[in-house]
N, C-alpha and C. Protein backbone atom coordinates (compact mmCIF):
# COMPACT_ATOMS: atom_id res chain seq x y z
N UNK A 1 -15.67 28.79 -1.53
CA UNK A 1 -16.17 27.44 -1.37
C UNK A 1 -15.26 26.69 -0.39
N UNK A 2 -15.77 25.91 0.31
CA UNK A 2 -14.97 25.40 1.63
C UNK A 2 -14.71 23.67 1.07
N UNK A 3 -13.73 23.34 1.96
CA UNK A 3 -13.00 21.98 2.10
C UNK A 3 -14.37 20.99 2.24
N UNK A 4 -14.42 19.91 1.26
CA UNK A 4 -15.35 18.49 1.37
C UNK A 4 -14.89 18.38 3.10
N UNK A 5 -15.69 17.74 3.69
CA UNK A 5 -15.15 16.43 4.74
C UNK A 5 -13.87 15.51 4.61
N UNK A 6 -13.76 14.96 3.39
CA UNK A 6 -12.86 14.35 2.80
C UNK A 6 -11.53 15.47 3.13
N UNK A 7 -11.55 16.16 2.11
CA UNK A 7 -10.34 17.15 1.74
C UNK A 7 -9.97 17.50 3.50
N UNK A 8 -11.05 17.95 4.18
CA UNK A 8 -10.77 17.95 5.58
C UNK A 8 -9.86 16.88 6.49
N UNK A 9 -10.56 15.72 6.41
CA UNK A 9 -9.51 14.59 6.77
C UNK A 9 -8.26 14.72 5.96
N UNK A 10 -8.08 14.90 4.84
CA UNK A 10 -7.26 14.17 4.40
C UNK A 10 -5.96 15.18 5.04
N UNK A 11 -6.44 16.76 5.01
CA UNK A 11 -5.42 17.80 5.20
C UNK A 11 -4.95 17.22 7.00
N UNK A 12 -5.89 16.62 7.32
CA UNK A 12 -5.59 16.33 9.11
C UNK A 12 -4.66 15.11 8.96
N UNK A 13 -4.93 14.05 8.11
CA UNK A 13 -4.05 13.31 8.32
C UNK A 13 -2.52 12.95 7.58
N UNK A 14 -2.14 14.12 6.55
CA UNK A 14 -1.28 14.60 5.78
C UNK A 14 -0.07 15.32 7.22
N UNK A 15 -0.91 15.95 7.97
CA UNK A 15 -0.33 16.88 9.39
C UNK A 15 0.11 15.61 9.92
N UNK A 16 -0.67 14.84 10.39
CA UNK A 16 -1.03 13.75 11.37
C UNK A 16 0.60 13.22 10.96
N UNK A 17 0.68 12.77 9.94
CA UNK A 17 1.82 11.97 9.04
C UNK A 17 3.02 12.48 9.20
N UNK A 18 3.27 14.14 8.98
CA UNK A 18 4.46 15.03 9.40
C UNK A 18 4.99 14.50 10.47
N UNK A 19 4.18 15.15 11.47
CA UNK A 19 4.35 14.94 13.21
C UNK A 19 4.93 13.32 13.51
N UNK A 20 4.19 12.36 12.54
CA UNK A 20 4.53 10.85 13.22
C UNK A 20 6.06 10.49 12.44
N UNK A 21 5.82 10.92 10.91
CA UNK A 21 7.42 10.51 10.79
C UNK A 21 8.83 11.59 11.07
N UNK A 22 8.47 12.75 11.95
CA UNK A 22 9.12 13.03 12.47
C UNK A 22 9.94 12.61 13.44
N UNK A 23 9.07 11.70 14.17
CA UNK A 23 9.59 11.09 15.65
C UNK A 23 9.84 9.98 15.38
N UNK A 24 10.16 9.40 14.31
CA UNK A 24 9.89 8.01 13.97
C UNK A 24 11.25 7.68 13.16
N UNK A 25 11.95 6.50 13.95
CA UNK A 25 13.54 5.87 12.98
C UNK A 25 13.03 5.36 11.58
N UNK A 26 12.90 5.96 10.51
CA UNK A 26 12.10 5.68 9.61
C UNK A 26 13.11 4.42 8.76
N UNK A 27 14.05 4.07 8.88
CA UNK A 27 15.14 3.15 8.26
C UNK A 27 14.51 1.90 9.61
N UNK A 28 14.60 2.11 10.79
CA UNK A 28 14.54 1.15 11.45
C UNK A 28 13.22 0.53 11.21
N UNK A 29 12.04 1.37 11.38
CA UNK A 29 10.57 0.94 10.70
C UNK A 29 10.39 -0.03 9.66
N UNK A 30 11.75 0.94 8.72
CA UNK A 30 11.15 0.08 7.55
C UNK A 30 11.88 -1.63 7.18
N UNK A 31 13.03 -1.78 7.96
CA UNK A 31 13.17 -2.84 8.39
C UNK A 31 12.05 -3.86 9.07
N UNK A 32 11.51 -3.13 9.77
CA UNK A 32 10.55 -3.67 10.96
C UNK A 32 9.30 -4.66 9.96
N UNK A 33 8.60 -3.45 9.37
CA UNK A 33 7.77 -3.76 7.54
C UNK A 33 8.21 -4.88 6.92
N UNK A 34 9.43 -4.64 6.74
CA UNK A 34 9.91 -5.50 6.23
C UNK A 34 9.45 -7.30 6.25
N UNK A 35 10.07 -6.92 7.39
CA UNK A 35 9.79 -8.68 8.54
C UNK A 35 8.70 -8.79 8.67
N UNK A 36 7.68 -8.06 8.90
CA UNK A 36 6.36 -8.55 9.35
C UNK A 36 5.57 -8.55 7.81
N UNK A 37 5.70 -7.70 6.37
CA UNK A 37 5.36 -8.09 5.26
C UNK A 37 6.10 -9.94 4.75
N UNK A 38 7.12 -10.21 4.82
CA UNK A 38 7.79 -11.22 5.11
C UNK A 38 6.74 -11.96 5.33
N UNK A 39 6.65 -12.08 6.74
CA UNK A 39 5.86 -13.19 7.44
C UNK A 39 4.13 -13.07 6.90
N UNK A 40 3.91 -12.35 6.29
CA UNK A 40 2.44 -12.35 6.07
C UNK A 40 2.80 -13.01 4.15
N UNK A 41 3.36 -12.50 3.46
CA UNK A 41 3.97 -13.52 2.32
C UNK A 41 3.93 -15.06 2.85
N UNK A 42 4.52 -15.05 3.65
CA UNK A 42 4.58 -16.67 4.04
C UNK A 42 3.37 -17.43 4.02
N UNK A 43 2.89 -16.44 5.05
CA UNK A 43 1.35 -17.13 5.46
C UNK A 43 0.35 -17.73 4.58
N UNK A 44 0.48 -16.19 3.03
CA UNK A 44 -0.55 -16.01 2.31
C UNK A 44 0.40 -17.26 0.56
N UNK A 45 1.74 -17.60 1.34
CA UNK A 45 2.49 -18.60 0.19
C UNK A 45 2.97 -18.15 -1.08
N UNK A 46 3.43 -16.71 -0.66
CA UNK A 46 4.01 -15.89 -2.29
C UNK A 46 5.31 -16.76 -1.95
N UNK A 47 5.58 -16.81 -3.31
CA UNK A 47 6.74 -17.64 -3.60
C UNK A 47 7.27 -17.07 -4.77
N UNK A 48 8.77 -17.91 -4.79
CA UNK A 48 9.48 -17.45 -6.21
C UNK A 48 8.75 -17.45 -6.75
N UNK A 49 9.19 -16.34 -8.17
CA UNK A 49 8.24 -15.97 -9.54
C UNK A 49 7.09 -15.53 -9.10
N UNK A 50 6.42 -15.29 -7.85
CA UNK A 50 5.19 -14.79 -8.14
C UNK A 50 5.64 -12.85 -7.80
N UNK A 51 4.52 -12.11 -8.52
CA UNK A 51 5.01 -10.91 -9.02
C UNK A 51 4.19 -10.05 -7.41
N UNK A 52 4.33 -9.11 -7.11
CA UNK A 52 3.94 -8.29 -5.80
C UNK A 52 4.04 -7.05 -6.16
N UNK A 53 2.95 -5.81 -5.84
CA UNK A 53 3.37 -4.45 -5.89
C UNK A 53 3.83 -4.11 -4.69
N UNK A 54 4.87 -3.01 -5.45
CA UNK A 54 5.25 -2.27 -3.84
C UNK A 54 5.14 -0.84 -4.54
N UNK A 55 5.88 0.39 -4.05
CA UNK A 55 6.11 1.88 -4.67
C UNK A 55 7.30 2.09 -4.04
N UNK A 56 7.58 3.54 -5.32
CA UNK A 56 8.93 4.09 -4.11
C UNK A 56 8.33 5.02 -2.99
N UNK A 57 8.58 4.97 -2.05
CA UNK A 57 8.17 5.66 -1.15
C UNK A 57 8.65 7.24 -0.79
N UNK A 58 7.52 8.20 -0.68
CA UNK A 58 8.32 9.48 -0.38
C UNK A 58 8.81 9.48 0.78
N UNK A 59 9.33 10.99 0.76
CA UNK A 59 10.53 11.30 2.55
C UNK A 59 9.45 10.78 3.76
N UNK A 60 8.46 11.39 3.88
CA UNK A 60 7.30 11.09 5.18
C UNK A 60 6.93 9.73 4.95
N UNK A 61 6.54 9.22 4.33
CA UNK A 61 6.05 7.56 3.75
C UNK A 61 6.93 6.89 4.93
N UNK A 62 5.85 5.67 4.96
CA UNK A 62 6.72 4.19 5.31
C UNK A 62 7.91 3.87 4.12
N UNK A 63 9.48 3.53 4.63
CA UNK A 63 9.87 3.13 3.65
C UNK A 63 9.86 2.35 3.28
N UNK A 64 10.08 1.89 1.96
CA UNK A 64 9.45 0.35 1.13
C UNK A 64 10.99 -0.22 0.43
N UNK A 65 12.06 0.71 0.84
CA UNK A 65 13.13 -0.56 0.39
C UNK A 65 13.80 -1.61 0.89
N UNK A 66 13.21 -1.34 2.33
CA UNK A 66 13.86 -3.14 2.95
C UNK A 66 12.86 -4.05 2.43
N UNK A 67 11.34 -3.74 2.39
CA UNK A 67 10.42 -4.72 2.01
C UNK A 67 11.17 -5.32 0.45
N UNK A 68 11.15 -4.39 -0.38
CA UNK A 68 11.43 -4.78 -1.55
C UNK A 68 12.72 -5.61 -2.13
N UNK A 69 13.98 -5.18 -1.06
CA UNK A 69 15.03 -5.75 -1.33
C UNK A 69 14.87 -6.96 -0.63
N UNK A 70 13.78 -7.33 0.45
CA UNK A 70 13.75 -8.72 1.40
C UNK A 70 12.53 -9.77 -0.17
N UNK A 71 11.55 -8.76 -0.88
CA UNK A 71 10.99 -9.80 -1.63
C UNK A 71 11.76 -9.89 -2.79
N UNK A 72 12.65 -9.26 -3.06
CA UNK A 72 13.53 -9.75 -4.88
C UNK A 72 14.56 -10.55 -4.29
N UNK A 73 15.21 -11.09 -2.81
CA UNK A 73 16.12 -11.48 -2.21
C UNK A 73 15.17 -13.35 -2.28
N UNK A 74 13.85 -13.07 -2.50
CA UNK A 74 13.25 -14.60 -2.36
C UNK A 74 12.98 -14.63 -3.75
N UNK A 75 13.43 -14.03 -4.52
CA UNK A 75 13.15 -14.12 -6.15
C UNK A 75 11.67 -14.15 -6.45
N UNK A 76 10.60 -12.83 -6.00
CA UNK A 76 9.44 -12.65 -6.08
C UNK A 76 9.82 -11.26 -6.69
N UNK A 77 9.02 -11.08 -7.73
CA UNK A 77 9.16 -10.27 -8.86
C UNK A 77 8.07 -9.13 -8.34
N UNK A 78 9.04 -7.70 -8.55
CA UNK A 78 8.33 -6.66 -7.65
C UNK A 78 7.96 -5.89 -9.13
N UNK A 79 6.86 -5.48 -9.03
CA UNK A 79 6.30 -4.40 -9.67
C UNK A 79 6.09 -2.68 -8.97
N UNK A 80 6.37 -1.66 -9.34
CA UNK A 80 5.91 -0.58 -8.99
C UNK A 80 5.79 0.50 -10.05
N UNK A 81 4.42 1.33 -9.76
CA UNK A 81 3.99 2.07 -10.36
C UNK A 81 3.92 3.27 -11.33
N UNK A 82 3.78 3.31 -12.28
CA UNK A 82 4.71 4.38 -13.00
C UNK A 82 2.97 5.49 -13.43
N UNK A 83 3.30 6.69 -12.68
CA UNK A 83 1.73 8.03 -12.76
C UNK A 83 1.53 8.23 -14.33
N UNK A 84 0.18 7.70 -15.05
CA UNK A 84 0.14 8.31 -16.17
C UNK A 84 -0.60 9.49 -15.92
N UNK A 85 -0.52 10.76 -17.41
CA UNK A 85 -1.30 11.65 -17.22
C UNK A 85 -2.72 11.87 -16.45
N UNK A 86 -3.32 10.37 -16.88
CA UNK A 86 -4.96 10.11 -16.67
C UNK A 86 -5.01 9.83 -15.12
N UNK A 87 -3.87 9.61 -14.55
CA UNK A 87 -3.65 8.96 -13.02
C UNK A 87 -4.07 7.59 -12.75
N UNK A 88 -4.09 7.05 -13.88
CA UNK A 88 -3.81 5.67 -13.73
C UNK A 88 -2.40 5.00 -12.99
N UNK A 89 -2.55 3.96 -13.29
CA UNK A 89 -0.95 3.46 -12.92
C UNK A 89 -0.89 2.21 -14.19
N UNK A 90 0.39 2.49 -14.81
CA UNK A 90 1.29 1.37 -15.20
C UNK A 90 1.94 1.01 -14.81
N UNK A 91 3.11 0.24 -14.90
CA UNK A 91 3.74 -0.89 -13.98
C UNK A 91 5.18 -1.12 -14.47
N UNK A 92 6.19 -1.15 -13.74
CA UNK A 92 7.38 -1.51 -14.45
C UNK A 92 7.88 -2.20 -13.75
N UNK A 93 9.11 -3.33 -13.37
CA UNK A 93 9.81 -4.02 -12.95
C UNK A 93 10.27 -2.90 -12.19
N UNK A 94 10.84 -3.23 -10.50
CA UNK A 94 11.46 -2.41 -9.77
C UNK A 94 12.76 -2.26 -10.20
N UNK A 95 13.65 -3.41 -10.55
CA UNK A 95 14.83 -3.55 -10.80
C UNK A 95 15.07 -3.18 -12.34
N UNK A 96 14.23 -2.56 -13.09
CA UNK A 96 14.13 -2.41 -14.72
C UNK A 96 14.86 -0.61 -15.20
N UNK A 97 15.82 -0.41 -14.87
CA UNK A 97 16.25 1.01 -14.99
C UNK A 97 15.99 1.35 -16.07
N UNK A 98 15.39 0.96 -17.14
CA UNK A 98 14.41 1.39 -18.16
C UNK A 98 13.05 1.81 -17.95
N UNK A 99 12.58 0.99 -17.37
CA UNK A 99 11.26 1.48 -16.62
C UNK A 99 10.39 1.35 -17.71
N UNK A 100 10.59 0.33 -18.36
CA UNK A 100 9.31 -0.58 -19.47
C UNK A 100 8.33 -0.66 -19.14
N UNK A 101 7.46 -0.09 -19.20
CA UNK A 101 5.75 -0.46 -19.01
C UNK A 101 5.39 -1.79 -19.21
N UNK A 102 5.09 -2.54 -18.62
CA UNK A 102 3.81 -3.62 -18.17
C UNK A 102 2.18 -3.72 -18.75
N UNK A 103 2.20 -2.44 -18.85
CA UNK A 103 0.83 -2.51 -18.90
C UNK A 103 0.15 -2.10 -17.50
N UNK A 104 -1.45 -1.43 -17.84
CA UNK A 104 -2.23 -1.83 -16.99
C UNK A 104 -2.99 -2.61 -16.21
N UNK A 105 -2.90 -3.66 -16.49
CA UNK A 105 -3.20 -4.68 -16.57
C UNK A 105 -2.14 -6.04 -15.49
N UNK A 106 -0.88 -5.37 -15.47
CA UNK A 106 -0.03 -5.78 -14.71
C UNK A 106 -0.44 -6.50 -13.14
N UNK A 107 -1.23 -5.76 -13.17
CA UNK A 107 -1.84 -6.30 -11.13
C UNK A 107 -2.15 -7.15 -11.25
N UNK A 108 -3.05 -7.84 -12.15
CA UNK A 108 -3.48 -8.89 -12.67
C UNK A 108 -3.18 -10.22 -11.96
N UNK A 109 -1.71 -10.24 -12.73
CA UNK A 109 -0.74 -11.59 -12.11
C UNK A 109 -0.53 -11.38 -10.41
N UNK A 110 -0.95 -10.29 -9.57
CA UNK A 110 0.04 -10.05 -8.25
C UNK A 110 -1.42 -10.81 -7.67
N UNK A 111 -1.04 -11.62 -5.90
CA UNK A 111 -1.57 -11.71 -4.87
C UNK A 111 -1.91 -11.12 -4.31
N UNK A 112 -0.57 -10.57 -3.94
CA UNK A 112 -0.11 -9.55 -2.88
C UNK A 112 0.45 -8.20 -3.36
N UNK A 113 -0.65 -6.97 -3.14
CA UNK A 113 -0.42 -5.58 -3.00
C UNK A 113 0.11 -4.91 -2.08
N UNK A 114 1.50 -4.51 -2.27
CA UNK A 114 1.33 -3.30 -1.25
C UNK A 114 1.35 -2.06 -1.78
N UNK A 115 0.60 -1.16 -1.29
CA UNK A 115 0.15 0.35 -1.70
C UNK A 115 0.26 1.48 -0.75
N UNK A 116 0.23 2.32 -1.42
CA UNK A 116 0.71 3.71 -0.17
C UNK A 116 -1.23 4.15 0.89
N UNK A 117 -0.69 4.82 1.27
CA UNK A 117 -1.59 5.50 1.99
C UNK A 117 -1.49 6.32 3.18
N UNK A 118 -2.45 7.35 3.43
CA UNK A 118 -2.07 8.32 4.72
C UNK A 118 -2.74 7.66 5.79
N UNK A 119 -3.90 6.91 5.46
CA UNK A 119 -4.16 5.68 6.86
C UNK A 119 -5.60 5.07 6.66
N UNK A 120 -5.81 4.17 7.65
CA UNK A 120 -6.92 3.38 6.50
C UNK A 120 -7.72 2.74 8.39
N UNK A 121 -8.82 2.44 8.07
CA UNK A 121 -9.75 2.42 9.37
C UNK A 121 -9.90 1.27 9.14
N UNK A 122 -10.58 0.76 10.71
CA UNK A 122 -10.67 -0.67 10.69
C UNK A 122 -11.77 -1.33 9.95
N UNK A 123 -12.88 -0.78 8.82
CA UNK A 123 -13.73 -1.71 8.00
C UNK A 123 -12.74 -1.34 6.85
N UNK A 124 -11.46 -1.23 6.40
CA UNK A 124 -10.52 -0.83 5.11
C UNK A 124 -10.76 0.41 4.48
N UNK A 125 -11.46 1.31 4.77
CA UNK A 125 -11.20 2.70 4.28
C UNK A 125 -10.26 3.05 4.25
N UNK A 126 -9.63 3.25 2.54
CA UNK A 126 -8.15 3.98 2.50
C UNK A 126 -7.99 5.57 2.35
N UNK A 127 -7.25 6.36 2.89
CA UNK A 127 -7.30 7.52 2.43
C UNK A 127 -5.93 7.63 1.82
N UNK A 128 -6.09 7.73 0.86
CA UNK A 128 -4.82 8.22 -0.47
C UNK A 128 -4.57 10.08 -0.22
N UNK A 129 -3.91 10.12 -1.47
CA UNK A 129 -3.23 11.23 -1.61
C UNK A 129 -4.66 12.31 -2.62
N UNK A 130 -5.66 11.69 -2.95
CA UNK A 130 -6.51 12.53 -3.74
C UNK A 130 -6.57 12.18 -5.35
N UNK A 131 -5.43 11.41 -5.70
CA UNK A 131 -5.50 11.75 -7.42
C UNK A 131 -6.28 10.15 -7.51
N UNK A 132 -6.64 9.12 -6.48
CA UNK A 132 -7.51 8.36 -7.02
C UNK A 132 -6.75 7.22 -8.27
N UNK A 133 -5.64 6.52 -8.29
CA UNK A 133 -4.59 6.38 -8.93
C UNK A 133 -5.28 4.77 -8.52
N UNK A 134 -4.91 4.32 -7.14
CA UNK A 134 -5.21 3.19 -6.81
C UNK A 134 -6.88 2.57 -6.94
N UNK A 135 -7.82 3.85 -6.71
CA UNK A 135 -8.71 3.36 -6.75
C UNK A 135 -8.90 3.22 -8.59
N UNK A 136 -8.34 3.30 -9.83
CA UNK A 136 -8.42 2.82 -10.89
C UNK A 136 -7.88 1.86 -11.21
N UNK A 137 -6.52 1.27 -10.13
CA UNK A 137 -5.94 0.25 -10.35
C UNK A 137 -6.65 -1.11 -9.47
N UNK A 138 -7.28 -0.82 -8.80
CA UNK A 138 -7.83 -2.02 -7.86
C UNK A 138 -8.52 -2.58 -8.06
N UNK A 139 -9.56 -2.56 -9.03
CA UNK A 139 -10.50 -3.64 -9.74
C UNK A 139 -10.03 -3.96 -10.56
N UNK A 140 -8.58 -4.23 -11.16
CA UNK A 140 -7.92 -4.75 -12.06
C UNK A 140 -7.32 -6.07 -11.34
N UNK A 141 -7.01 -6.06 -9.92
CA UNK A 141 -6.93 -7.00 -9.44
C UNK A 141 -7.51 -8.05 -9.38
N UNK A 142 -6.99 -9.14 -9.31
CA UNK A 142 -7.66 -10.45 -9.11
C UNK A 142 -8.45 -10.77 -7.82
N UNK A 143 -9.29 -11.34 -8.08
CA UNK A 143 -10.75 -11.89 -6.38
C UNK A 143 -9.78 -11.88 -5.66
N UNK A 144 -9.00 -12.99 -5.74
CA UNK A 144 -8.09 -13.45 -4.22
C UNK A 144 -6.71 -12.85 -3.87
N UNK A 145 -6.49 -11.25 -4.66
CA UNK A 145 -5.46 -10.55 -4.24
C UNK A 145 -5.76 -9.95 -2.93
N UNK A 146 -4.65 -10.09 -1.94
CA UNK A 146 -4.38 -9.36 -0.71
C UNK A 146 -4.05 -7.99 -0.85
N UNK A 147 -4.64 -6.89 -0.71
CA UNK A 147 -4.56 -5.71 -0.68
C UNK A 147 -3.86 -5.01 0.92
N UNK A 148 -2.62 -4.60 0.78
CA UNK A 148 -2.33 -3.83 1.97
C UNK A 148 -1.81 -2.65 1.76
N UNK A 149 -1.78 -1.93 2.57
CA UNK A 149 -1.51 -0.42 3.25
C UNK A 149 -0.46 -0.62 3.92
N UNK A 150 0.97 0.20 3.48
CA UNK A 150 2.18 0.32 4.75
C UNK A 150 1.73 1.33 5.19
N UNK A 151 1.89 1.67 6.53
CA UNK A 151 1.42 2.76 7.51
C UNK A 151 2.37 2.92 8.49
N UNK A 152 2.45 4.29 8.70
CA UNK A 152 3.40 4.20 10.02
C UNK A 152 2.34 3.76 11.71
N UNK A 153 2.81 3.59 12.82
CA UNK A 153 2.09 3.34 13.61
C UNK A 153 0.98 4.22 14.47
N UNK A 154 0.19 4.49 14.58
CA UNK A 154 -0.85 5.48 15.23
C UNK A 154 -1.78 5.37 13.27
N UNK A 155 -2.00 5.17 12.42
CA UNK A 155 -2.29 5.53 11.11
C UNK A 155 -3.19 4.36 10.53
N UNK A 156 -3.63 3.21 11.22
CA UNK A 156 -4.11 2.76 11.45
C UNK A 156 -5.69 3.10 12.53
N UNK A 157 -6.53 3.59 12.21
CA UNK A 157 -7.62 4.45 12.88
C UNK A 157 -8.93 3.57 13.34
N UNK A 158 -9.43 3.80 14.50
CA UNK A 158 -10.80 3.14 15.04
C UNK A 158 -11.98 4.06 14.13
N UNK A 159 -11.72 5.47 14.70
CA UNK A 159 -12.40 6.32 13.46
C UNK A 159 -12.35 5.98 12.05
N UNK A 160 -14.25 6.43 11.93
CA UNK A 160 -14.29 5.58 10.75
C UNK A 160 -14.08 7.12 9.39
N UNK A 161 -13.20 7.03 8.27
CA UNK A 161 -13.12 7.28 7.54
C UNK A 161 -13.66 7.81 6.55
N UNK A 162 -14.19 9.09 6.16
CA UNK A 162 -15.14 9.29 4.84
C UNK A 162 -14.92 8.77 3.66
N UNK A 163 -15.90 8.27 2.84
CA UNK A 163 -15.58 7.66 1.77
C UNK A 163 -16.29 8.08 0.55
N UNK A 164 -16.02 7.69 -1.12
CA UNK A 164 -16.48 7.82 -1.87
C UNK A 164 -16.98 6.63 -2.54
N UNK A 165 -18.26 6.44 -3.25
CA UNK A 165 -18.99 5.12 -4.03
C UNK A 165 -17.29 4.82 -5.03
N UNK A 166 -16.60 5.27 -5.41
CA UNK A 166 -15.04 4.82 -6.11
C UNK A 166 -14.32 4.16 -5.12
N UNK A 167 -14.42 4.58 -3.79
CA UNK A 167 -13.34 4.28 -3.24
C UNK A 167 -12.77 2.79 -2.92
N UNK A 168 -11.81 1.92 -3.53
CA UNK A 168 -11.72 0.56 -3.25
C UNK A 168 -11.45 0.41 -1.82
N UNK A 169 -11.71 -0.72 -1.20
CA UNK A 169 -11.02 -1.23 0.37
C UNK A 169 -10.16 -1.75 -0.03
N UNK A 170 -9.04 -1.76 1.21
CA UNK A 170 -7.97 -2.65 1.45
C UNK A 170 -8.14 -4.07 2.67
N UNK A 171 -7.27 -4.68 2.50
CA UNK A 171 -7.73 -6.25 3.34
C UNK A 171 -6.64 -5.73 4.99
N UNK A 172 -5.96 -5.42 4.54
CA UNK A 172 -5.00 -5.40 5.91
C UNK A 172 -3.48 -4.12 5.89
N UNK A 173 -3.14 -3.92 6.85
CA UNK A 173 -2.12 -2.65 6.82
C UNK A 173 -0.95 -3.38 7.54
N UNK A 174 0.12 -2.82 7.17
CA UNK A 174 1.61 -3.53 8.03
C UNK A 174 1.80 -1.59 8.87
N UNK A 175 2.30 -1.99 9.50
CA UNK A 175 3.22 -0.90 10.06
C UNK A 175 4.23 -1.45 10.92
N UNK A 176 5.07 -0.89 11.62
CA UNK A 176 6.56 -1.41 12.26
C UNK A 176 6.45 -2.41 13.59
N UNK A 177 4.81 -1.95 13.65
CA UNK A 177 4.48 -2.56 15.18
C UNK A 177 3.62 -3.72 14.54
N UNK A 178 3.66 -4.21 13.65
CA UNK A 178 2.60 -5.82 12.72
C UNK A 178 2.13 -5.23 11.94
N UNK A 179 1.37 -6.18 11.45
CA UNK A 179 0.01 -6.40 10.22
C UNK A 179 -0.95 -6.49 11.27
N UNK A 180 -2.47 -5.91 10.94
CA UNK A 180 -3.43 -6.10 11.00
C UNK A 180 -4.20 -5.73 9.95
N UNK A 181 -5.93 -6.62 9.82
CA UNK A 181 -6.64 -7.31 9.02
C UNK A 181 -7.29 -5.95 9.33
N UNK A 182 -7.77 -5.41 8.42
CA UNK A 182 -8.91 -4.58 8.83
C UNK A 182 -10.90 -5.86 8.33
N UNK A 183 -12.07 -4.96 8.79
CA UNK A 183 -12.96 -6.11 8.51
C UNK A 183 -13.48 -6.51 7.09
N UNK A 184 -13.01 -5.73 6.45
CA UNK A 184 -13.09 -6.13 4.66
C UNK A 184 -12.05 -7.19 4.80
N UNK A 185 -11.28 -7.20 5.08
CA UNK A 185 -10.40 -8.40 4.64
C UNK A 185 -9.91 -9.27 5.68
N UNK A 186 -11.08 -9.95 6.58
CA UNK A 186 -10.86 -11.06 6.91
C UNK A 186 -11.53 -12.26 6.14
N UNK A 187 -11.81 -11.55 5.24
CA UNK A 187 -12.25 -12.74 3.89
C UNK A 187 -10.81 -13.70 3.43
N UNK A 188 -9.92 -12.81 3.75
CA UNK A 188 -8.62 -13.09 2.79
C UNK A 188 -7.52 -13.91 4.15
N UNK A 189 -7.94 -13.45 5.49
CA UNK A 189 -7.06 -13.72 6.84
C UNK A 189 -6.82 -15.09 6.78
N UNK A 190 -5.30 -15.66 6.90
CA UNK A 190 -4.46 -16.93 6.50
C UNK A 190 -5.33 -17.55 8.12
């Protein structure tokens, strides 16, 4: 039995991902993320106490600890994801070396998402990793949460994306070179 379309992309852009954070100052990037997640917080008015997802990021990933140490540095309370069996996500305080569950339900309180991904097209097609984790966590979100994608640069795609009736959109992607809105989420554009 042969590879979906899907499974096809996804194995191309898993490669795609190797090759880019190979060549790529991945500490300097994620500085870069940093600043430009920053400035889109601003825009969108996260402020102290309000809560934000981020993840830990793997070796190839955008990294997510300058973002995270620049939003607990404005006293905005970071959440990231803890894999249950079912591939859901629960939620724990980043800074919680216990790693207390939240609940599912946790996204709830956030605005502003940031979430992983291997790259996401310009009407918000995300392509994940397969286990479908986010797309159970994303209608838990609130109407007027900002949904983004860190991406490295080129990962961001004109090509449009295969999708599934599950699959949630995202509003906009950061990578080292800005944020851009994809067209699902210029509903949400400051």
């Amino acid at each position: 039995m042969g590879l979906s379309v899907k499974q096809q992309v996804r194995a191309q852009r898993r490669a795609a991902r190797r090759a880019i954070a190979a060549t790529r100052d991945l500490a300097a990037d994620g500085e870069a993320i940093a600043r430009h997640t920053l400035a889109l917080a601003d825009d969108l008015a996260i402020g102290p106490g309000e809560v934000v997802t981020a993840y830990e990021a793997l070796p190839a990933e955008p990294q997510t600890q300058a973002v995270c140490r620049a939003l607990t540095q404005r006293a905005v309370h970071v959440i990231v994801p803890i894999t249950l069996a079912s591939f859901d996500l629960d939620w724990h305080e980043l800074d919680d070396p216990d790693r207390t569950p939240l609940g599912l339900d946790a996204v709830a309180a956030c605005r502003l998402l940031l979430i992983p991904g291997l790259s996401v097209d310009r009407h918000g097609t995300r392509m994940g990793q397969a286990g479908g984790c986010y797309d159970r966590t994303l209608p838990r979100a609130r109407p007027d949460a900002v949904v983004v994608t860190l991406l490295h640069p080129g990962e961001f795609l004109d090509a449009t994306l295969p999708a599934d009736r599950w699959d949630q959109p995202v509003d906009a992607v950061v990578t080292a070179d800005g944020p851009a809105w994809t067209r699902h989420g210029q509903r949400h554009r400051p």
